[in-house]
PDB file of N, CA and C in Angstrom:
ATOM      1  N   UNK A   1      48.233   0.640 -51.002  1.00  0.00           N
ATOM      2  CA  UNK A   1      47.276  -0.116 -50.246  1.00  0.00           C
ATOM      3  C   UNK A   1      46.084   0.747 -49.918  1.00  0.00           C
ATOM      4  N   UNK A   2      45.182   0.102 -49.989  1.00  0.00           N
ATOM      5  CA  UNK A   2      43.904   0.764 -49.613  1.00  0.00           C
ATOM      6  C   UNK A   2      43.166   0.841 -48.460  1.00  0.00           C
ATOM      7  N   UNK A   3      43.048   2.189 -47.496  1.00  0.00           N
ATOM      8  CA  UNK A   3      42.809   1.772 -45.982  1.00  0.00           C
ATOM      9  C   UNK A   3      41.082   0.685 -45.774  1.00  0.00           C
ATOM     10  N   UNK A   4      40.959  -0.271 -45.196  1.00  0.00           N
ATOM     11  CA  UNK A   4      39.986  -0.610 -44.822  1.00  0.00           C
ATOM     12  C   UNK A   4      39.008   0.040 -44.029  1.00  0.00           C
ATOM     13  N   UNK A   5      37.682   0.228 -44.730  1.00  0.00           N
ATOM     14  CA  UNK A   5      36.275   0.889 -44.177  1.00  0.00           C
ATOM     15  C   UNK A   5      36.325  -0.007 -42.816  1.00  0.00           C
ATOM     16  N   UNK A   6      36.093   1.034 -41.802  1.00  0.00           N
ATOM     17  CA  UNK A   6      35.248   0.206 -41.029  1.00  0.00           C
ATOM     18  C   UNK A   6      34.113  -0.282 -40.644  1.00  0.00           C
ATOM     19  N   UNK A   7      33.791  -1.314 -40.371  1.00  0.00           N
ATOM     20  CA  UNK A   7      32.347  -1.943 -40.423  1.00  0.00           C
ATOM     21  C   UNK A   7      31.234  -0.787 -39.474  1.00  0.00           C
ATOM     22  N   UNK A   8      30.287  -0.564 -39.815  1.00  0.00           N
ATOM     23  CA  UNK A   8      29.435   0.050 -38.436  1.00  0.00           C
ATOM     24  C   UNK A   8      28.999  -0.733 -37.730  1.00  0.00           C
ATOM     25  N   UNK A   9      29.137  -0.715 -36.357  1.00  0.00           N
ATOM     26  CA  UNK A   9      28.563  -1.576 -35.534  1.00  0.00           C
ATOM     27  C   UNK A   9      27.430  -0.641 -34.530  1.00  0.00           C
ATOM     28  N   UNK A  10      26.439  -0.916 -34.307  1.00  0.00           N
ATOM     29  CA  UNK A  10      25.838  -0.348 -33.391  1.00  0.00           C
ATOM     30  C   UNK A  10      25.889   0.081 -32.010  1.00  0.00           C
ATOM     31  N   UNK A  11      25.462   1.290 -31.998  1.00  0.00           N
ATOM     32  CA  UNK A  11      26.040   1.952 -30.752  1.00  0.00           C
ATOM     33  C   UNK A  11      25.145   1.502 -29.490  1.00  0.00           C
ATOM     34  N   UNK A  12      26.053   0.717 -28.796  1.00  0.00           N
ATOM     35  CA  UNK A  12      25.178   0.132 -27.388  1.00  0.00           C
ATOM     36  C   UNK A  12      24.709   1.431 -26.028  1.00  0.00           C
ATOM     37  N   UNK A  13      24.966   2.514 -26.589  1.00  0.00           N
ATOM     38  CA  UNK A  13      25.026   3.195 -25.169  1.00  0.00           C
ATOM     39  C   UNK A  13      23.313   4.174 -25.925  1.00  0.00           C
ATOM     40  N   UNK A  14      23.094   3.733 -27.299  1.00  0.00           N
ATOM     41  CA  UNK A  14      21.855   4.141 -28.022  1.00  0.00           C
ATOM     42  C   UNK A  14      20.592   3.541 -27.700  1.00  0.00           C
ATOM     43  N   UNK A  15      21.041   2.204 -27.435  1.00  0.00           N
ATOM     44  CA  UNK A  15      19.972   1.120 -27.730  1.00  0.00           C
ATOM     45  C   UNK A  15      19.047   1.038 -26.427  1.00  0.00           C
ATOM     46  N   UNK A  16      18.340   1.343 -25.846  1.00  0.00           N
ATOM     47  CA  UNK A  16      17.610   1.283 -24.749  1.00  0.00           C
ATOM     48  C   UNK A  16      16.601   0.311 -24.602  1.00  0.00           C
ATOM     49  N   UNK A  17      16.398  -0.540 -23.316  1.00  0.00           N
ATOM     50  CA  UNK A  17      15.724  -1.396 -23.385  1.00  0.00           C
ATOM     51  C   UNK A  17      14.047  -0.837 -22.589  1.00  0.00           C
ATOM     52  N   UNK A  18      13.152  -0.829 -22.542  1.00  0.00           N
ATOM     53  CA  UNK A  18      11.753  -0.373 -22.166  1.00  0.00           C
ATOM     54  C   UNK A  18      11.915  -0.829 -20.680  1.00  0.00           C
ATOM     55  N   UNK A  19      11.393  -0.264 -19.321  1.00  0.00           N
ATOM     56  CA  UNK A  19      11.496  -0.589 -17.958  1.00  0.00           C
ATOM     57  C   UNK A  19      10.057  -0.668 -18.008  1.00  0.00           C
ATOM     58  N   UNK A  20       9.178  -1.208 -17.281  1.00  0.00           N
ATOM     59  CA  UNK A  20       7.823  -0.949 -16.702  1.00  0.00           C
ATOM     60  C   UNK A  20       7.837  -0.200 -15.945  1.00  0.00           C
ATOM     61  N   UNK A  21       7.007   0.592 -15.881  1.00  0.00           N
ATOM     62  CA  UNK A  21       6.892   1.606 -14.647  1.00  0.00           C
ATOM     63  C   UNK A  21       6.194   0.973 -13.147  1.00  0.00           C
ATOM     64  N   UNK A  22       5.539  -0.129 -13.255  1.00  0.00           N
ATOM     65  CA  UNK A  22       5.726  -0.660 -11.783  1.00  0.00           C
ATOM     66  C   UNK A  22       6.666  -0.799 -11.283  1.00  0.00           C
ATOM     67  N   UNK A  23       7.481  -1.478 -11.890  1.00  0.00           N
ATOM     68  CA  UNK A  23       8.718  -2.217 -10.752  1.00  0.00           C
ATOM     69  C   UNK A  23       9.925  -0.535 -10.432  1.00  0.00           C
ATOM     70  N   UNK A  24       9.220   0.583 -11.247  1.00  0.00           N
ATOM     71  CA  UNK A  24       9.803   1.707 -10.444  1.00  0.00           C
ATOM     72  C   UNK A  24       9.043   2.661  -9.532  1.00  0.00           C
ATOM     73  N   UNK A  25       7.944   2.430  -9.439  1.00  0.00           N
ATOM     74  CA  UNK A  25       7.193   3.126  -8.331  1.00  0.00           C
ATOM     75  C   UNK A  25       7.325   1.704  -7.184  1.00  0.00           C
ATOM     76  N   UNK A  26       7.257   2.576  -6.004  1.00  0.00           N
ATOM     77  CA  UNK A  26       6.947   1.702  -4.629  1.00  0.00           C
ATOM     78  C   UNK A  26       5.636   1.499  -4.394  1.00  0.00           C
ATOM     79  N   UNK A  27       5.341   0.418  -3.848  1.00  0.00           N
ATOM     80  CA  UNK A  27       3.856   0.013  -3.550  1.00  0.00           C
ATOM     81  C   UNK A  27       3.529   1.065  -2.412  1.00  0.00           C
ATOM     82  N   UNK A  28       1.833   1.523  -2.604  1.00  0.00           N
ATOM     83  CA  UNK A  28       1.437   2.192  -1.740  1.00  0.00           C
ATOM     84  C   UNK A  28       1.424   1.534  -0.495  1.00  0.00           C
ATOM     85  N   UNK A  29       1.829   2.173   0.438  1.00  0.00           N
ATOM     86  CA  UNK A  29       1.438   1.944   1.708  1.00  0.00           C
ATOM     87  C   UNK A  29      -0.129   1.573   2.614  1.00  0.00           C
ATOM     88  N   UNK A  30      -0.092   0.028   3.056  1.00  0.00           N
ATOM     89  CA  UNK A  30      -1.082  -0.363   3.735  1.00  0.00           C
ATOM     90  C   UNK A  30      -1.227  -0.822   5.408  1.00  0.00           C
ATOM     91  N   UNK A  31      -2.292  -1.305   5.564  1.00  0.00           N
ATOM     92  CA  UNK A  31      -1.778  -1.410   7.282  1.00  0.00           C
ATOM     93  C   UNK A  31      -3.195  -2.206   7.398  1.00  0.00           C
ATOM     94  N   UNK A  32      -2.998  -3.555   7.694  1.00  0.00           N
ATOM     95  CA  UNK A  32      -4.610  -4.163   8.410  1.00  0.00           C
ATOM     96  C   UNK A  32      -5.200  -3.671   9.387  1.00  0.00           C
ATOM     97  N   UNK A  33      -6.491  -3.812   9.060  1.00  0.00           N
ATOM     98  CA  UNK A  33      -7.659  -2.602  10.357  1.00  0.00           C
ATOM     99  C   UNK A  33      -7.611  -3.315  11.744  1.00  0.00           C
ATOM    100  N   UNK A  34      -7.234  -4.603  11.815  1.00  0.00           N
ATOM    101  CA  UNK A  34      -6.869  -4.821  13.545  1.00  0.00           C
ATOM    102  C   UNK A  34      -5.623  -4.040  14.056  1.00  0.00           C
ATOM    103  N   UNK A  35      -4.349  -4.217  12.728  1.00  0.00           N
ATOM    104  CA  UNK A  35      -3.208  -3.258  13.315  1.00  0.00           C
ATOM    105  C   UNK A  35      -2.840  -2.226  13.332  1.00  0.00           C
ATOM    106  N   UNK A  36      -4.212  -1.725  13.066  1.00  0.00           N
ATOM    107  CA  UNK A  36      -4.562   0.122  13.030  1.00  0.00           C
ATOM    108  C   UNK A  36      -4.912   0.324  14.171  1.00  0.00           C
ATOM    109  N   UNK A  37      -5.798  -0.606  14.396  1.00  0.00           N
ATOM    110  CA  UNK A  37      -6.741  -0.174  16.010  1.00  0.00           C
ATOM    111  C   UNK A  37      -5.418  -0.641  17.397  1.00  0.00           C
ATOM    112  N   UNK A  38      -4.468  -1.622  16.740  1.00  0.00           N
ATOM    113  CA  UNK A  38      -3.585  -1.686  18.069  1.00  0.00           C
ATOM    114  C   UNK A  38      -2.883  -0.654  17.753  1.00  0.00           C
ATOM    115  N   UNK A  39      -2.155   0.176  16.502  1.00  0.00           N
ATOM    116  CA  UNK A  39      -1.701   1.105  16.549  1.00  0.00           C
ATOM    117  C   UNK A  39      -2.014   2.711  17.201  1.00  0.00           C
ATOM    118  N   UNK A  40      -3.393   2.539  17.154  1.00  0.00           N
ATOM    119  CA  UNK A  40      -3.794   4.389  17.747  1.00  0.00           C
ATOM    120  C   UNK A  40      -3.912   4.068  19.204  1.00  0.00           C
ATOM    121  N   UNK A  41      -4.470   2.656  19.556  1.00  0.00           N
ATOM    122  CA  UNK A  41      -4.184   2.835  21.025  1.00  0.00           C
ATOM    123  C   UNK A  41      -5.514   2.218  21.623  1.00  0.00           C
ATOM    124  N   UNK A  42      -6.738   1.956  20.700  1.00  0.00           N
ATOM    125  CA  UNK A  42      -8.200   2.123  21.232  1.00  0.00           C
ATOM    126  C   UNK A  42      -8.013   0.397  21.739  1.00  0.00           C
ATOM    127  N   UNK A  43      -7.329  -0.215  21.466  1.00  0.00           N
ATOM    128  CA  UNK A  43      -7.394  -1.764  21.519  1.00  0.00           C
ATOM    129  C   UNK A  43      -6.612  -2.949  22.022  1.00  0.00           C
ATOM    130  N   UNK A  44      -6.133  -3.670  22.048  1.00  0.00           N
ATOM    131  CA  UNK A  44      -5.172  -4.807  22.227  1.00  0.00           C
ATOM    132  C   UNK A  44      -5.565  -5.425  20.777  1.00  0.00           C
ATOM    133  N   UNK A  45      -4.744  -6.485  20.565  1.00  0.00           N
ATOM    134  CA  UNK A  45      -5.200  -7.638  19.649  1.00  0.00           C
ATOM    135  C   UNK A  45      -6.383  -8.171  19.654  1.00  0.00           C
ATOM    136  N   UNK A  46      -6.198  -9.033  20.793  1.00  0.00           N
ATOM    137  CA  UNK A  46      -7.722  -9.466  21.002  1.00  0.00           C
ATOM    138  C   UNK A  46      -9.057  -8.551  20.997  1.00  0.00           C
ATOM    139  N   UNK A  47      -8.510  -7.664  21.682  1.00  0.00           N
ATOM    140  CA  UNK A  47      -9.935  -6.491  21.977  1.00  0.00           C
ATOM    141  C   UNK A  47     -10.473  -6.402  20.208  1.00  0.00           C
ATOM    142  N   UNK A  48      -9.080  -6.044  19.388  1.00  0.00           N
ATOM    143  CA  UNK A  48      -9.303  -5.497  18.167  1.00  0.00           C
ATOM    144  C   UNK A  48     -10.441  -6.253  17.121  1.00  0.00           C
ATOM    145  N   UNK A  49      -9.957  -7.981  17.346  1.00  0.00           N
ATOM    146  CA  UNK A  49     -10.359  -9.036  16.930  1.00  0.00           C
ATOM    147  C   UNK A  49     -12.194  -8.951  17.239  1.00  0.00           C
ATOM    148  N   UNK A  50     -12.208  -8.692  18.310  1.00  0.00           N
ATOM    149  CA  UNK A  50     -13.947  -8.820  19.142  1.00  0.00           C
ATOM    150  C   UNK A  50     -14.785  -7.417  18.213  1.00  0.00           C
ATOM    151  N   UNK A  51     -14.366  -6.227  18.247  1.00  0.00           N
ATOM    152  CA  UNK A  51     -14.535  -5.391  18.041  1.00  0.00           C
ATOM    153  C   UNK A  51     -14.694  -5.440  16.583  1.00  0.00           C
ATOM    154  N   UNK A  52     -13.600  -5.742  15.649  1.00  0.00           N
ATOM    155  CA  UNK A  52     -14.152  -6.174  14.418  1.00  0.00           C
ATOM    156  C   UNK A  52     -15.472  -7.130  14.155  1.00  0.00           C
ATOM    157  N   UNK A  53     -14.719  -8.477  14.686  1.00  0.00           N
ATOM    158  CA  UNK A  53     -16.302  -9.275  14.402  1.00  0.00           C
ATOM    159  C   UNK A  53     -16.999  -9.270  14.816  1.00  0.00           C
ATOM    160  N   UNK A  54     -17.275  -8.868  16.222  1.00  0.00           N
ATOM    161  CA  UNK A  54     -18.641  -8.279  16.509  1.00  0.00           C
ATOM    162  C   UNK A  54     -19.078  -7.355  16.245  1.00  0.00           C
ATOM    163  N   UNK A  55     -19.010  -6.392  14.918  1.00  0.00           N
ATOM    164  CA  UNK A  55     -19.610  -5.402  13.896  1.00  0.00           C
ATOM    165  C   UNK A  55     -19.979  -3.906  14.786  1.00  0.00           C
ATOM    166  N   UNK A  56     -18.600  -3.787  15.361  1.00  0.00           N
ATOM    167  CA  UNK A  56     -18.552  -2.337  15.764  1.00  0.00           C
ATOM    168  C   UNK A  56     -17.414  -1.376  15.397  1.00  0.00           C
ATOM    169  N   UNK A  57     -17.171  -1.530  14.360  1.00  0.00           N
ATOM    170  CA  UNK A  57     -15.920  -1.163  13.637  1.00  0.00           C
ATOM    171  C   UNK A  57     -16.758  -1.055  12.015  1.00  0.00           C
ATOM    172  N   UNK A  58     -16.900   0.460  11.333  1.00  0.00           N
ATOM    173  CA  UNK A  58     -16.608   1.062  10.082  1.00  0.00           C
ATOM    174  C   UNK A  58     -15.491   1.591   9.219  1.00  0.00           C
ATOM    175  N   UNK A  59     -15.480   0.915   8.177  1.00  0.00           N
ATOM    176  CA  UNK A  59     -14.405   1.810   7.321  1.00  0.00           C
ATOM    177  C   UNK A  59     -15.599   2.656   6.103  1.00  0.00           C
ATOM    178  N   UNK A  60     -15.056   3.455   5.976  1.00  0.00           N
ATOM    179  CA  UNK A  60     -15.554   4.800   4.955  1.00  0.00           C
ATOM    180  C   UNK A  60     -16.561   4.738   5.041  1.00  0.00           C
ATOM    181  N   UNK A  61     -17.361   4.181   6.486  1.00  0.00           N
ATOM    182  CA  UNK A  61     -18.956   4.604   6.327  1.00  0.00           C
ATOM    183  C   UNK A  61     -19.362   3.003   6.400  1.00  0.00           C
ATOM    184  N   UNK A  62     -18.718   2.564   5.627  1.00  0.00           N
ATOM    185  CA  UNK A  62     -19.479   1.251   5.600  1.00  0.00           C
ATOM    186  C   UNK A  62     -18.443  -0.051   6.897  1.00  0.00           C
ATOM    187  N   UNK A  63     -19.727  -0.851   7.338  1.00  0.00           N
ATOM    188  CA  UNK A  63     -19.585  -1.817   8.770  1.00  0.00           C
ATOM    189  C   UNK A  63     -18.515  -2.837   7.724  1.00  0.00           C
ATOM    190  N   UNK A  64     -17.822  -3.437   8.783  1.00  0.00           N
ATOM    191  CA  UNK A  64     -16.366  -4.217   8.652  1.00  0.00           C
ATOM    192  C   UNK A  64     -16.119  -5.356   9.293  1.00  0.00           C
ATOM    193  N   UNK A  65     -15.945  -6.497   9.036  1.00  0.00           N
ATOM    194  CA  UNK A  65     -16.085  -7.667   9.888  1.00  0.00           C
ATOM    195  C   UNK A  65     -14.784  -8.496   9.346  1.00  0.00           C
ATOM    196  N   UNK A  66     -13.847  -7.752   8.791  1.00  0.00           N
ATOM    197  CA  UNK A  66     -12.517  -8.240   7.977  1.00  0.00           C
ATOM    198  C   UNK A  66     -11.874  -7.692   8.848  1.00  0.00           C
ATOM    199  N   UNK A  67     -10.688  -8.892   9.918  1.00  0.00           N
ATOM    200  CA  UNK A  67      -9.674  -7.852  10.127  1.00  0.00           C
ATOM    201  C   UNK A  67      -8.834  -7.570   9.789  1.00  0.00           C
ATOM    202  N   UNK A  68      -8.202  -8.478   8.409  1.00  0.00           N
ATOM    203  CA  UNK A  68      -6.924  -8.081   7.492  1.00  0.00           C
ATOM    204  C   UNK A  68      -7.663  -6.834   6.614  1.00  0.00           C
ATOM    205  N   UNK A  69      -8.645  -6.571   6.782  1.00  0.00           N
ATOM    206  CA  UNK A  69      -9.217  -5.345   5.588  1.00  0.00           C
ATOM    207  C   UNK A  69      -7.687  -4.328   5.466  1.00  0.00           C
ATOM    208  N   UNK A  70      -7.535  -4.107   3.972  1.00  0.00           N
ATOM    209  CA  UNK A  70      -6.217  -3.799   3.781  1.00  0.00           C
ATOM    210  C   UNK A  70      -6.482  -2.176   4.099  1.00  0.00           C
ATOM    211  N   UNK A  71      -5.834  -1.188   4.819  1.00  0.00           N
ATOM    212  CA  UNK A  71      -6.480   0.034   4.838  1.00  0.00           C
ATOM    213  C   UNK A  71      -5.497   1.375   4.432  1.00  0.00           C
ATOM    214  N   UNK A  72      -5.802   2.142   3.535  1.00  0.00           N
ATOM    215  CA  UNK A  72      -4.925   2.987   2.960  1.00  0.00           C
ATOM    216  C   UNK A  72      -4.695   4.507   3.229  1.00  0.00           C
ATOM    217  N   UNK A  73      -4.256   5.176   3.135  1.00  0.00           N
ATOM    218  CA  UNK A  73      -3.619   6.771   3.513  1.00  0.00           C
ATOM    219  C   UNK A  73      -5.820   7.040   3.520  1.00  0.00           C
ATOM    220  N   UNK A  74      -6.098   7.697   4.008  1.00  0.00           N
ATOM    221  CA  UNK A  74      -7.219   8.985   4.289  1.00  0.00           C
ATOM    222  C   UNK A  74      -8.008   7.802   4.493  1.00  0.00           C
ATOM    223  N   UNK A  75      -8.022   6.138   4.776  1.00  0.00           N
ATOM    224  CA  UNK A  75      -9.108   6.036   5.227  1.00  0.00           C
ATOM    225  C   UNK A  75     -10.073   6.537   6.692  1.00  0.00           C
ATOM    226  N   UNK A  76     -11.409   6.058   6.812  1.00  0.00           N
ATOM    227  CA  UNK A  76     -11.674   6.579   7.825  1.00  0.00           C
ATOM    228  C   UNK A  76     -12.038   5.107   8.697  1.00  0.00           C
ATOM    229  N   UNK A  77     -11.658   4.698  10.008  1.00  0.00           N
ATOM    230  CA  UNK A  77     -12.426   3.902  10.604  1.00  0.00           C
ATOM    231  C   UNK A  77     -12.940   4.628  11.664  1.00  0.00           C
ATOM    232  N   UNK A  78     -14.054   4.049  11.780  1.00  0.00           N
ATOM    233  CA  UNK A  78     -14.616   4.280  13.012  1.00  0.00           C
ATOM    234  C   UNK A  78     -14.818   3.698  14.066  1.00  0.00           C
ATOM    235  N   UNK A  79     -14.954   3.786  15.291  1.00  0.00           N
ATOM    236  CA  UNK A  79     -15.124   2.687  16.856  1.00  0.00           C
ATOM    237  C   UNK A  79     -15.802   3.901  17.648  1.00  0.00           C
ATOM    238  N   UNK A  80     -17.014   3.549  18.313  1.00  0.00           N
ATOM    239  CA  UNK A  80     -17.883   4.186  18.904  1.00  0.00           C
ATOM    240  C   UNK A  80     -18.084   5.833  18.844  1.00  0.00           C
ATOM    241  N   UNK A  81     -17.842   5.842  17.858  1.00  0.00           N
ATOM    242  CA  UNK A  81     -18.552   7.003  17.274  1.00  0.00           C
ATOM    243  C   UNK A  81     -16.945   8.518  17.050  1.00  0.00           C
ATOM    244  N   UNK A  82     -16.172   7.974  17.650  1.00  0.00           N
ATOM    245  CA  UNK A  82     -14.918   7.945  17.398  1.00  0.00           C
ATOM    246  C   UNK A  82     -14.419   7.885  15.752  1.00  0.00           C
ATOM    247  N   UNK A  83     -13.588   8.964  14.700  1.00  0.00           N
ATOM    248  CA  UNK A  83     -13.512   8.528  13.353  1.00  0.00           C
ATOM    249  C   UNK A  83     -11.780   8.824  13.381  1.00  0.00           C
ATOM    250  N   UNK A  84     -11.334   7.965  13.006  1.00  0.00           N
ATOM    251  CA  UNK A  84     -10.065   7.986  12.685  1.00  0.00           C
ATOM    252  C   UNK A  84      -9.562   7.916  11.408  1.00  0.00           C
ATOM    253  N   UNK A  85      -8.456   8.668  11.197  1.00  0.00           N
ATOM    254  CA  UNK A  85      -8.085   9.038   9.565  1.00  0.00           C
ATOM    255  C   UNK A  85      -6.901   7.977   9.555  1.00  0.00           C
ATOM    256  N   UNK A  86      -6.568   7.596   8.486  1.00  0.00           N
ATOM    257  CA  UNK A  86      -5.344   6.890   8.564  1.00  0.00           C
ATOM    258  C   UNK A  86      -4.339   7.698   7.674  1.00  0.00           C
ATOM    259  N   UNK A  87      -3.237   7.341   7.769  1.00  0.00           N
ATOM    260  CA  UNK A  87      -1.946   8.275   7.725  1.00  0.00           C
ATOM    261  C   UNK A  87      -0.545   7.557   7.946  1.00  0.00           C
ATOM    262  N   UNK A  88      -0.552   7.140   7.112  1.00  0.00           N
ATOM    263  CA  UNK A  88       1.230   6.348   6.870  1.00  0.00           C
ATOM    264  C   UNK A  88       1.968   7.373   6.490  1.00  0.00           C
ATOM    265  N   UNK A  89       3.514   6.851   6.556  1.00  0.00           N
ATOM    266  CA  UNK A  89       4.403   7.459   6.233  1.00  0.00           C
ATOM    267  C   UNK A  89       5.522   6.180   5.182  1.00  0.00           C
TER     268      UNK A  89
END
């Protein structure tokens, strides 16, 4: 009798499927510029709210009247001449 070849079957632990590299990095860290200003302390909500739209509040230099403005690691805001860095963790 003649032993039977075995078939090759492909090796599954070879075959790799491609990941995107988004869905493995974490989204950078953000923080809205009203809940920055209740965060350092200069504000309440409301205060924050007035202070934005009444155009006394800068980010990176430039005037801000957004208070969801999305705001990221080293921005700078400013409130009366006051510059604050931002800094997540």
């Amino acid at each position: 009798m003649e032993n039977p070849i075995p078939s090759e079957q492909p090796n599954s632990a070879s075959t790799s499927i491609p990941q995107s590299n988004a869905a493995q990095e974490a989204p950078e860290p953000t923080i809205h510029l009203d809940q920055f200003l209740k965060t350092c302390g200069v504000a309440t909500g409301g205060q924050a709210k007035r202070l934005i739209q009444g155009g006394e509040v800068a980010v990176n230099g430039e005037l801000e009247t957004r208070r969801r403005r999305q705001l990221r690691v080293n921005d700078e805001v400013e409130l009366d001449g006051v510059v604050y860095v931002v800094a997540l963790g």
